[in-house]
C-alpha atoms as a PDB file:
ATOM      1  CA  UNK A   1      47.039 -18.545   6.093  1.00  0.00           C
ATOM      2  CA  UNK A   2      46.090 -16.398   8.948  1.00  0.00           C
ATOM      3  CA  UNK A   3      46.497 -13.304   6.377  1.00  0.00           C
ATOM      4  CA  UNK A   4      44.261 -15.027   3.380  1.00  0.00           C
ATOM      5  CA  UNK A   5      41.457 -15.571   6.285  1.00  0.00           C
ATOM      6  CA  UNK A   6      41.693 -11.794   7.411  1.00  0.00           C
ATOM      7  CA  UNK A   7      41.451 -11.075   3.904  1.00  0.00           C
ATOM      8  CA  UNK A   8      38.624 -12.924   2.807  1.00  0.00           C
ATOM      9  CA  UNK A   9      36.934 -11.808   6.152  1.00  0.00           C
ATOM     10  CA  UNK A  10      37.290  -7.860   5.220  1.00  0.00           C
ATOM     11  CA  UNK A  11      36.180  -8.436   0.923  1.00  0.00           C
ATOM     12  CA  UNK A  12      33.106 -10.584   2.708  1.00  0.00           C
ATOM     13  CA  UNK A  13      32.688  -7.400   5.232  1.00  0.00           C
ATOM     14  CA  UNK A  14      33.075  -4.837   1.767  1.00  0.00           C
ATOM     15  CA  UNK A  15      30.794  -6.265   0.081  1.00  0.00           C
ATOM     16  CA  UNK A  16      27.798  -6.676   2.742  1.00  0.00           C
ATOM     17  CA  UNK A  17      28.104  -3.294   3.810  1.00  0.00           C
ATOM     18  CA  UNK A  18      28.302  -2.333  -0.397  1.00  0.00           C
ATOM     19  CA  UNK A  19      25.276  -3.881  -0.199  1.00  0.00           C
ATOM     20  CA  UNK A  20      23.335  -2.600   2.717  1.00  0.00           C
ATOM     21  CA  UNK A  21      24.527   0.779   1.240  1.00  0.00           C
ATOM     22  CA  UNK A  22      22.857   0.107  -2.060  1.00  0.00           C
ATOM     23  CA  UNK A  23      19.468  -1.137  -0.525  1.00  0.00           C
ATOM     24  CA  UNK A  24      19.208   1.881   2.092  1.00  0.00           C
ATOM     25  CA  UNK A  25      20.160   4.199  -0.981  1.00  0.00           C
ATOM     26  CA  UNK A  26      17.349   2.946  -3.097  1.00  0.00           C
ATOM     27  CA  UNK A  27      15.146   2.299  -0.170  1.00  0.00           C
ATOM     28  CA  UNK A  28      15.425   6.294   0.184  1.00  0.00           C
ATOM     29  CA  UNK A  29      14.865   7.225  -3.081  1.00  0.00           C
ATOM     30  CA  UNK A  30      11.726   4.912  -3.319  1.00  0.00           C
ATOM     31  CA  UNK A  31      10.354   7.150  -0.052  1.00  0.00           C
ATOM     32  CA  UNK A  32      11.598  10.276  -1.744  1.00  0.00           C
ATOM     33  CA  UNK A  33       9.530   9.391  -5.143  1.00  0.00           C
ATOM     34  CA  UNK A  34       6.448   9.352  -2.510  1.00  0.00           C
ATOM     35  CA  UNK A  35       7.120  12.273  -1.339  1.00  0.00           C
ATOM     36  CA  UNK A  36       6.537  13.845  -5.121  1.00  0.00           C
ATOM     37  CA  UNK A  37       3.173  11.755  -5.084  1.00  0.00           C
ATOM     38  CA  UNK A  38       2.747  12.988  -1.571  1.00  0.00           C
ATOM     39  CA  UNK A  39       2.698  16.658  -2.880  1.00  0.00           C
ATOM     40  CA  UNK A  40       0.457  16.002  -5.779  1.00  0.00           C
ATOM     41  CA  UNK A  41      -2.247  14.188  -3.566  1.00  0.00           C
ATOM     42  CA  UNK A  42      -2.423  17.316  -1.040  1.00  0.00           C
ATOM     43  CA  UNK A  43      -3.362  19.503  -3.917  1.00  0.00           C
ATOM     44  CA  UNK A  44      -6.103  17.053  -5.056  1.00  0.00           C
ATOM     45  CA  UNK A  45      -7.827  17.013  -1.458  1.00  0.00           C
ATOM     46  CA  UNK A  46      -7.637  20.564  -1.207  1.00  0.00           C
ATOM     47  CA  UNK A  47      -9.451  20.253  -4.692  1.00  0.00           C
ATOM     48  CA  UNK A  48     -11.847  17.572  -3.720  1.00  0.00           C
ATOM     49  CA  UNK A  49     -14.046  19.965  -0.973  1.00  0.00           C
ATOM     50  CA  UNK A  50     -14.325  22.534  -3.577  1.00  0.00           C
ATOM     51  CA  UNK A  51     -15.402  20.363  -6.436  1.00  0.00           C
ATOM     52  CA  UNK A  52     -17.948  18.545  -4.407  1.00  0.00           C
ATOM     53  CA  UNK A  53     -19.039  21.918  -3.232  1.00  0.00           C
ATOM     54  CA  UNK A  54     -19.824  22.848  -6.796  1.00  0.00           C
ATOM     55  CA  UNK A  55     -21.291  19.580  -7.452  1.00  0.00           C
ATOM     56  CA  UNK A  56     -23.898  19.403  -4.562  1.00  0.00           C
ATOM     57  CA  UNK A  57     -25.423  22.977  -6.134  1.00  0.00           C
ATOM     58  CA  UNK A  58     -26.568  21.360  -9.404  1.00  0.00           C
ATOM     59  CA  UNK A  59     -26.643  17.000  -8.115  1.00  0.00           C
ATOM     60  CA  UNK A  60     -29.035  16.612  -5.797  1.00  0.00           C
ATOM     61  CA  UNK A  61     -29.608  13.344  -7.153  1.00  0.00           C
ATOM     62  CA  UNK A  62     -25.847  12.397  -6.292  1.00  0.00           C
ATOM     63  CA  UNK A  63     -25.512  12.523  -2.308  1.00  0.00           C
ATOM     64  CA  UNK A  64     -24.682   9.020  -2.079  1.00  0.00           C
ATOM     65  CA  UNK A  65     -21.734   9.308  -4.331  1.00  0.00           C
ATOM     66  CA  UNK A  66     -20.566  13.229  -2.975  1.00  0.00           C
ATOM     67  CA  UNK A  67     -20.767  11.192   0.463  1.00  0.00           C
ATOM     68  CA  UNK A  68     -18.859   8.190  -0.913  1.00  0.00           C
ATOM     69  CA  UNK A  69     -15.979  10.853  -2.857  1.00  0.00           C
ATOM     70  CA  UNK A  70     -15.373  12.586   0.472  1.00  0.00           C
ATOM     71  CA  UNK A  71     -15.371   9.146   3.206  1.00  0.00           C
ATOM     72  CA  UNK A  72     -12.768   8.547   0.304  1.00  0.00           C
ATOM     73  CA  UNK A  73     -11.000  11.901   0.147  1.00  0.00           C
ATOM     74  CA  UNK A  74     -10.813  11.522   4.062  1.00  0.00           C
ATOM     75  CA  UNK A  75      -9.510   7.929   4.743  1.00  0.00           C
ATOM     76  CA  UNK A  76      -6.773   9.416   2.252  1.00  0.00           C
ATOM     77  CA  UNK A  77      -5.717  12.004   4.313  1.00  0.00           C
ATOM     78  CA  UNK A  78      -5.720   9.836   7.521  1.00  0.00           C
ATOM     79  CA  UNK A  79      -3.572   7.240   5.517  1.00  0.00           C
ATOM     80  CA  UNK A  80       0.058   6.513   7.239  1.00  0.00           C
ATOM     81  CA  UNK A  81       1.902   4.240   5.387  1.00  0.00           C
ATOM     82  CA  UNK A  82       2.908   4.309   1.789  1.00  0.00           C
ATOM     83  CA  UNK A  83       0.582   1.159   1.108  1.00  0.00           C
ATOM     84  CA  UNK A  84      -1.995   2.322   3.106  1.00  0.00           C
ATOM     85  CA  UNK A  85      -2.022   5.440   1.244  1.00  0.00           C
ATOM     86  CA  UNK A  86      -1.820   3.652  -2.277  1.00  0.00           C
ATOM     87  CA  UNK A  87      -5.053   1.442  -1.242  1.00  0.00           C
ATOM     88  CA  UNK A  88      -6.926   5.016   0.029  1.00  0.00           C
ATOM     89  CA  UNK A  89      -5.930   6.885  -3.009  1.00  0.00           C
ATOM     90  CA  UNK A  90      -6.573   4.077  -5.471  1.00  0.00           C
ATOM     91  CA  UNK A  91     -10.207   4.165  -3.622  1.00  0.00           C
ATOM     92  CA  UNK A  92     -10.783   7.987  -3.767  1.00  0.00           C
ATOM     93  CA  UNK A  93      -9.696   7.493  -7.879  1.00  0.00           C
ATOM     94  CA  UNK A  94     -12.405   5.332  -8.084  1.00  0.00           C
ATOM     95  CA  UNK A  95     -14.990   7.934  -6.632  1.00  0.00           C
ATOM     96  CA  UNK A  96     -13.847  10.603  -8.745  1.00  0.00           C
ATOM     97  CA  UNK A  97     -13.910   8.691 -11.780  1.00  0.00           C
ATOM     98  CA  UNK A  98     -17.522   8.085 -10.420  1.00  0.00           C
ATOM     99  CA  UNK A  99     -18.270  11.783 -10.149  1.00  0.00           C
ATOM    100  CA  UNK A 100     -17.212  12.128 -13.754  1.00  0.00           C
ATOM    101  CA  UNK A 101     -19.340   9.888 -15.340  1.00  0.00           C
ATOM    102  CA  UNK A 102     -22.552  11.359 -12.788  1.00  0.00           C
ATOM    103  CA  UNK A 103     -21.593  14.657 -13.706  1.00  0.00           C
ATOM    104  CA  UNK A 104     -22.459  13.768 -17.568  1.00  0.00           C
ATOM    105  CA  UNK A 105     -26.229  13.946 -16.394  1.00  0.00           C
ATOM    106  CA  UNK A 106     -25.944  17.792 -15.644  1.00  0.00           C
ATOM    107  CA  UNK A 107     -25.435  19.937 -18.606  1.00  0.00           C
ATOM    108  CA  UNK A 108     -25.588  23.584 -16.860  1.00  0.00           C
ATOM    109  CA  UNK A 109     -22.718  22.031 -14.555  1.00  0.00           C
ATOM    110  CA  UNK A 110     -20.725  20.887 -17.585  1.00  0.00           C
ATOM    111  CA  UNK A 111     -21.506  24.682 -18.418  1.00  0.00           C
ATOM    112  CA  UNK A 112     -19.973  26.323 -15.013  1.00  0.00           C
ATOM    113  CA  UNK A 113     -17.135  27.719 -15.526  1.00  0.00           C
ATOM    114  CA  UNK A 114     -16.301  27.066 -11.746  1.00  0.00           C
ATOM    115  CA  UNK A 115     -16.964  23.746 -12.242  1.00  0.00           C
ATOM    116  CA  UNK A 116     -14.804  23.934 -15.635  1.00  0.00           C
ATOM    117  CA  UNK A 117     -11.741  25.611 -13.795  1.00  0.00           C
ATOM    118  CA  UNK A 118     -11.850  23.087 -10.887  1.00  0.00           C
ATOM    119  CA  UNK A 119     -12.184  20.061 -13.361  1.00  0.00           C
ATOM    120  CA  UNK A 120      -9.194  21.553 -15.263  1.00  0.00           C
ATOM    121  CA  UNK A 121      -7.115  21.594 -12.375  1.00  0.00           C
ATOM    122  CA  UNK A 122      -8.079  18.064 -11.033  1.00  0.00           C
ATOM    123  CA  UNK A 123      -7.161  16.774 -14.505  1.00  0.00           C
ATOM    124  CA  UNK A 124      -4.111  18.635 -14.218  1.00  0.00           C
ATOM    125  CA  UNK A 125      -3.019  17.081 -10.874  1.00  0.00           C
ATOM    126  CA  UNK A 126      -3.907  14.012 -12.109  1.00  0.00           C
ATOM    127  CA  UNK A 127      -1.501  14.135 -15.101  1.00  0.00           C
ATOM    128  CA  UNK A 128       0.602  15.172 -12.547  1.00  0.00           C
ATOM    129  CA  UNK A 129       0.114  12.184 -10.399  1.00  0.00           C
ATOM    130  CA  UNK A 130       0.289   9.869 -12.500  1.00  0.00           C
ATOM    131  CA  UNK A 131       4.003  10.810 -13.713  1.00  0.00           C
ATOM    132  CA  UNK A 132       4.787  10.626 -10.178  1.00  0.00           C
ATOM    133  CA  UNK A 133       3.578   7.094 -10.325  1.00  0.00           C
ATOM    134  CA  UNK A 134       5.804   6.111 -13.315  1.00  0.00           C
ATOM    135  CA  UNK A 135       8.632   7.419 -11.093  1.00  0.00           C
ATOM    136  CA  UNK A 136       7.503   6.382  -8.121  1.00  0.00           C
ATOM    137  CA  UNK A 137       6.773   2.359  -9.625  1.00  0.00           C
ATOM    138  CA  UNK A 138      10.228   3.075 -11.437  1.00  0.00           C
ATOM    139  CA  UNK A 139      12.157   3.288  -7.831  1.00  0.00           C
ATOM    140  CA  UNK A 140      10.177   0.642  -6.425  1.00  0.00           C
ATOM    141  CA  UNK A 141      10.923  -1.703  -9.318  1.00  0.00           C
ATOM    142  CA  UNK A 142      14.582  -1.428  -9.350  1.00  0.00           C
ATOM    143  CA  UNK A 143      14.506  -1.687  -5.293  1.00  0.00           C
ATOM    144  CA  UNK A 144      12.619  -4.568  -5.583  1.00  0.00           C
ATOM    145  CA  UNK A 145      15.428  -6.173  -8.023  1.00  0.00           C
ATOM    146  CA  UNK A 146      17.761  -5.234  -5.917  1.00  0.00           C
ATOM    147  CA  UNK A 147      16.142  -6.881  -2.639  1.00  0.00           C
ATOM    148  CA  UNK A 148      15.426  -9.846  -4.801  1.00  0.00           C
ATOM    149  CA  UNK A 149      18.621 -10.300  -6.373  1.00  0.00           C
ATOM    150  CA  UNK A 150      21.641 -12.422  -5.665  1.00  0.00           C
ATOM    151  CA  UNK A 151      24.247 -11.948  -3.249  1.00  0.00           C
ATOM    152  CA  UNK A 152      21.541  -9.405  -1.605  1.00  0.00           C
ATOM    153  CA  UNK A 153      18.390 -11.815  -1.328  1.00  0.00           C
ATOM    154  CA  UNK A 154      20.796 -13.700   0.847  1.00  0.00           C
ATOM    155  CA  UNK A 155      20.716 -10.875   3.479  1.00  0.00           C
ATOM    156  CA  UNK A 156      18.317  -8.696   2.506  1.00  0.00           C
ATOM    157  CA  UNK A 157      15.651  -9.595   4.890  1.00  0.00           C
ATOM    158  CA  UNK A 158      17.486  -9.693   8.237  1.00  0.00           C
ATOM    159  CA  UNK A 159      18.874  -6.388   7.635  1.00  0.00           C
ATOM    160  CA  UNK A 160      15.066  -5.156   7.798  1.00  0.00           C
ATOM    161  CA  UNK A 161      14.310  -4.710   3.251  1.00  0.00           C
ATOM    162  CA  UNK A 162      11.187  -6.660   1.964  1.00  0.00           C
ATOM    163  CA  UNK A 163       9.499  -6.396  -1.058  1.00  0.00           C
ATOM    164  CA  UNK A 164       7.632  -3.263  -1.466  1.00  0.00           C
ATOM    165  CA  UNK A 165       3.967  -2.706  -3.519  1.00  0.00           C
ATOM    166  CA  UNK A 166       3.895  -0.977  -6.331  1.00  0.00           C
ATOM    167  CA  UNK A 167       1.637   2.433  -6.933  1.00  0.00           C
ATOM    168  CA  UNK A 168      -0.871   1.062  -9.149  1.00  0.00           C
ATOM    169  CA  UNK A 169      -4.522   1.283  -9.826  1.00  0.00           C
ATOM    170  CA  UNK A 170      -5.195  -2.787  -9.065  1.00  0.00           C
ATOM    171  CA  UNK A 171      -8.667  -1.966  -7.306  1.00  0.00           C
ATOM    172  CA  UNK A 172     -10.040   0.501  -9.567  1.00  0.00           C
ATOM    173  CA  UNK A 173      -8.734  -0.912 -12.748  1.00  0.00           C
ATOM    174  CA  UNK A 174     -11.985  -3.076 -13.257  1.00  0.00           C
ATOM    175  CA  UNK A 175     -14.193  -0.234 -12.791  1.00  0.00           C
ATOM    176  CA  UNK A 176     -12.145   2.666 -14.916  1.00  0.00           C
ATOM    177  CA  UNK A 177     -12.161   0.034 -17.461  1.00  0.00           C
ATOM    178  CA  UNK A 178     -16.252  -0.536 -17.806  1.00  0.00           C
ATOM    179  CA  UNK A 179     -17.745   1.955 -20.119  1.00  0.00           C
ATOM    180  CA  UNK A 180     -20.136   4.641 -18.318  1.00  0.00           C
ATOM    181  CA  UNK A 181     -23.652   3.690 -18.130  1.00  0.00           C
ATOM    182  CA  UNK A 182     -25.528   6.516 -19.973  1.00  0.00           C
ATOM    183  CA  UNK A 183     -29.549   6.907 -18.281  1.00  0.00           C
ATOM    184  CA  UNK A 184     -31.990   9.335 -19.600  1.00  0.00           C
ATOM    185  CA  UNK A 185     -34.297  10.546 -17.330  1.00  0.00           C
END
């Protein structure tokens, strides 16, 4: 009897720390799938200065929105957490999307082949980013299931694992989905 107790004790002990060994391991690699999006945002606010640079030469019209783009581009790089960043760099999406549909109003800066090469490489670290993102919401999916899932939900939260938010463009959905509005001047 005393044996059979012992017993079930240590399977009950295997299988919480089986568990807790799961969660940390996908809690990591959640982190570590940030840390690719991590790299890919750098490059875009190195980018950002230098395309607004280029910008201000031909939009003079546009200082509001090159003022709005870099508040953005900043409050991104002063961003801590991994939600904190998501809601900053869902926000400074939003401003360059912004830029792109301004820029439409400037022909000789569609022309600039400054402008061209730094608008090539933004839409190349977006691409970029946006795999990331896959990978990144992939992680944070099958953490999530695993946080949320029986025997773990049981335990899950005193041992410190919550629910974590996904990388996705909730706030500046509604906007990237509205067609430009085209003025002539």
């Amino acid at each position: 009897m005393v044996i059979g107790f012992i017993i079930l004790v240590v399977v009950i002990l295997a299988i919480l720390i089986s568990i807790y060994n799961r969660l940390v391991k996908l809690r990591n690699r959640r982190e570590n799938a940030f840390a690719d999006i991590d790299v890919q945002l750098r490059q875009r606010h190195d980018l950002v200065p230098q395309l607004v640079e280029t910008v201000k030469g031909y939009a003079t019209h546009e200082r509001e929105l090159l003022t709005h783009i870099t508040e953005a581009r900043s409050a991104a790089m002063q961003a801590k957490s991994i939600n904190e960043k998501i809601q900053a760099e869902n926000a400074l999406a939003t401003a360059l999307q912004g830029l792109k549909v301004a820029v439409e109003n400037y022909p000789d800066l569609k022309a600039n082949q400054n402008f061209l090469q730094l608008q090539e490489e933004l839409s190349d670290i977006e691409n970029k980013l946006a795999a990331a993102r896959r990978f990144f919401n992939a992680t944070t999916t099958e953490y999530n299931t695993a946080v949320e899932s029986f025997p773990a939900t049981l335990f899950a939260a005193s041992f410190g694992f919550q629910r974590e938010t996904l990388f996705d463009l909730a706030a500046g959905r509604a906007a990237m989905e509205e067609p430009p509005t085209i003025k002539f001047q």
